[in-house]
Protein backbone atom coordinates (compact mmCIF):
# COMPACT_ATOMS: atom_id res chain seq x y z
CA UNK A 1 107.70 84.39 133.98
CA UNK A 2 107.09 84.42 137.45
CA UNK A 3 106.31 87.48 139.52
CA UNK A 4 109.44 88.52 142.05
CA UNK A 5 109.73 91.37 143.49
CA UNK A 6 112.89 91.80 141.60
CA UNK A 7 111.53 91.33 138.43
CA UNK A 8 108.75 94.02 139.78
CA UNK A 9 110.85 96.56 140.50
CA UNK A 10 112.68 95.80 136.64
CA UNK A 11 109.17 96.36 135.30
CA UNK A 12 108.42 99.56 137.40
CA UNK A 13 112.20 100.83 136.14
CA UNK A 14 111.43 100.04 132.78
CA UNK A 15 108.41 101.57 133.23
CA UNK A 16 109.71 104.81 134.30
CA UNK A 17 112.77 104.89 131.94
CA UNK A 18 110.21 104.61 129.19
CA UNK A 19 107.99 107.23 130.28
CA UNK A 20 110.96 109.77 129.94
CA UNK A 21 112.13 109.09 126.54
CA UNK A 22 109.50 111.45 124.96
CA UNK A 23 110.73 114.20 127.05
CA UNK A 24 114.57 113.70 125.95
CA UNK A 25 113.40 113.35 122.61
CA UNK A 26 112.00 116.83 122.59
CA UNK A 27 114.68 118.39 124.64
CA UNK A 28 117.09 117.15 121.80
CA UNK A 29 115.25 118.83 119.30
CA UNK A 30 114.81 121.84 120.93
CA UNK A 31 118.39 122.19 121.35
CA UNK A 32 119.00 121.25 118.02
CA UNK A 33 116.86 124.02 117.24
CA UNK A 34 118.49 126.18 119.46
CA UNK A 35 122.15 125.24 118.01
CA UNK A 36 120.73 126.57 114.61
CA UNK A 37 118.99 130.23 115.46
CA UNK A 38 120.92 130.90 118.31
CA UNK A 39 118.32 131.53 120.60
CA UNK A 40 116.65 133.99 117.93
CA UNK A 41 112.79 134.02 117.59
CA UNK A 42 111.84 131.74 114.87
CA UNK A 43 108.36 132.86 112.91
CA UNK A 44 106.29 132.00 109.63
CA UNK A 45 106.87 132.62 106.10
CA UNK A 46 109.15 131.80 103.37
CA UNK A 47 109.95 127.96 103.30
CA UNK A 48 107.72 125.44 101.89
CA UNK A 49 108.16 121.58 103.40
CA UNK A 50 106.19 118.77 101.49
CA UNK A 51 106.02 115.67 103.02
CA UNK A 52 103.25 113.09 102.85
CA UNK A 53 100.35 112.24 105.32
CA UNK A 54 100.61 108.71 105.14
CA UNK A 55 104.19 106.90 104.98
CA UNK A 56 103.90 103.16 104.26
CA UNK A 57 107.57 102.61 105.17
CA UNK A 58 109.51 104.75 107.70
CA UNK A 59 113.01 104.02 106.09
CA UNK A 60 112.03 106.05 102.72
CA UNK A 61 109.98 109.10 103.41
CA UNK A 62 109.96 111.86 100.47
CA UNK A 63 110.13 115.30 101.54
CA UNK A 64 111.00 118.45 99.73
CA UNK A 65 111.79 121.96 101.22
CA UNK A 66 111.99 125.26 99.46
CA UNK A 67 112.33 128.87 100.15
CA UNK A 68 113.28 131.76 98.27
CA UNK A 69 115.04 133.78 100.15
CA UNK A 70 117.00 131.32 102.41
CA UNK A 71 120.71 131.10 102.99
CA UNK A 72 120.27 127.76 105.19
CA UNK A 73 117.43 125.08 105.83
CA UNK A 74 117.82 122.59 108.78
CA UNK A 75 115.72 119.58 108.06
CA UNK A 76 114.34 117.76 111.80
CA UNK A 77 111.98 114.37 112.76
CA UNK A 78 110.77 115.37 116.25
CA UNK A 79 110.25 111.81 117.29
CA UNK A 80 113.45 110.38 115.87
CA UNK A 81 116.44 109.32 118.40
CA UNK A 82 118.63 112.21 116.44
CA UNK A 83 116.33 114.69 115.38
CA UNK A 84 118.70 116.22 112.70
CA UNK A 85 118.11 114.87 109.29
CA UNK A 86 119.55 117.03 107.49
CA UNK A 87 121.20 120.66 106.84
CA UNK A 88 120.99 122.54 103.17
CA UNK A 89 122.80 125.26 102.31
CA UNK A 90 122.80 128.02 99.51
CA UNK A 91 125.22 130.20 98.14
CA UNK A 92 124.44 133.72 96.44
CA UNK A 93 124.55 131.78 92.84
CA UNK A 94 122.23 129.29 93.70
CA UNK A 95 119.91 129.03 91.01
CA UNK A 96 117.00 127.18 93.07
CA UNK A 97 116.63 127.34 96.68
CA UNK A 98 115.40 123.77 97.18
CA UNK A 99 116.08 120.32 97.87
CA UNK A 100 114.53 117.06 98.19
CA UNK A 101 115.51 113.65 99.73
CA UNK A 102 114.55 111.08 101.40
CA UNK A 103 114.66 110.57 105.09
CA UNK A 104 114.16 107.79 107.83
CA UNK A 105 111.20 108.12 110.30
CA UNK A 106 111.06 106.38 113.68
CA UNK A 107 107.76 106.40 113.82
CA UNK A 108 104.58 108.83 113.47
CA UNK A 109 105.66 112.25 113.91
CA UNK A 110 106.29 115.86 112.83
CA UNK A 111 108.66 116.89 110.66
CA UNK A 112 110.03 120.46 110.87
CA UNK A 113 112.04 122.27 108.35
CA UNK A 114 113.56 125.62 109.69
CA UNK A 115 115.41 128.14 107.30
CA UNK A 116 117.77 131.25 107.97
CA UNK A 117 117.00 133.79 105.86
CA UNK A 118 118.70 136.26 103.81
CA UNK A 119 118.40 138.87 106.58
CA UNK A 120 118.96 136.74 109.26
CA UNK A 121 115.59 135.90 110.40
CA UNK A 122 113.93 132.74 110.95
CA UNK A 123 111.12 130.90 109.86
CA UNK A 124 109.96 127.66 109.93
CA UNK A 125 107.22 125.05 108.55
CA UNK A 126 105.91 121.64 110.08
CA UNK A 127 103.85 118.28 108.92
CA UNK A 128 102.77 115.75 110.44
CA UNK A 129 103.66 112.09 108.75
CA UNK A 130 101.78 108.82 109.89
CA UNK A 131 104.18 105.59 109.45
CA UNK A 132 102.91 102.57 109.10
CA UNK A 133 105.85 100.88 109.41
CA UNK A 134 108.79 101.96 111.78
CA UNK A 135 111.99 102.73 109.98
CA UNK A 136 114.64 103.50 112.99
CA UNK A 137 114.33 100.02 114.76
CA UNK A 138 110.59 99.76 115.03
């Protein structure tokens, strides 16, 4: 390929276009975020997320959440083009607050599990999954 200034300034757009992904990416899960609390303060405690350090494949990643006391747990990949994985929720007969599945990862990144709680607090846990192998395109 030869080196025009046309193709230079494609390269430099590129360039900058892929520079600001990372910020859109978190500004989509912060609103996500937002969406689900309302804008309420969102703190430790009661939820449990289990995920694994070490992915080999990004299109099958185990992860369980549990809390006892929650009404509602929003499951989110930080680094995924649509941070929302899933949404869980429990009734007042539920007899386990807890579910598992199996979600697709983009890449290395955190996943966050936020719950509402019975008094309408929030709390929220985080881990941090290496892929070895992209499973949203990469």
């Amino acid at each position: 390929m030869e080196l025009t200034r046309r193709n230079a300034i494609l390269m430099g757009a590129g360039a900058f276009l892929a520079a600001g992904m990372p910020f859109r990416a978190s500004a989509a899960t912060e609103d996500a975020i937002t969406a689900f609390t309302g804008g309420a303060d969102v703190g430790a405690g009661d939820i449990n997320l289990t995920a694994p350090e070490i992915a080999e494949n990004g299109n099958t990643v185990p992860i369980e959440v549990s809390s006892d006391t929650a009404v509602e747990i929003m499951v989110l990949a930080t680094g995924n083009p649509t941070p929302s994985v899933a949404t869980f929720k429990f009734g007042k007969l539920a007899a386990s607050r807890s579910a598992s599945t199996r979600i697709r990862l983009a890449g290395t990144q955190d996943v966050v599990a936020i719950a509402k709680l019975e008094d309408g607090s929030f709390v929220q846990a985080s881990s941090t999954v290496k892929v070895t192998i992209g499973g949203c395109g990469g």
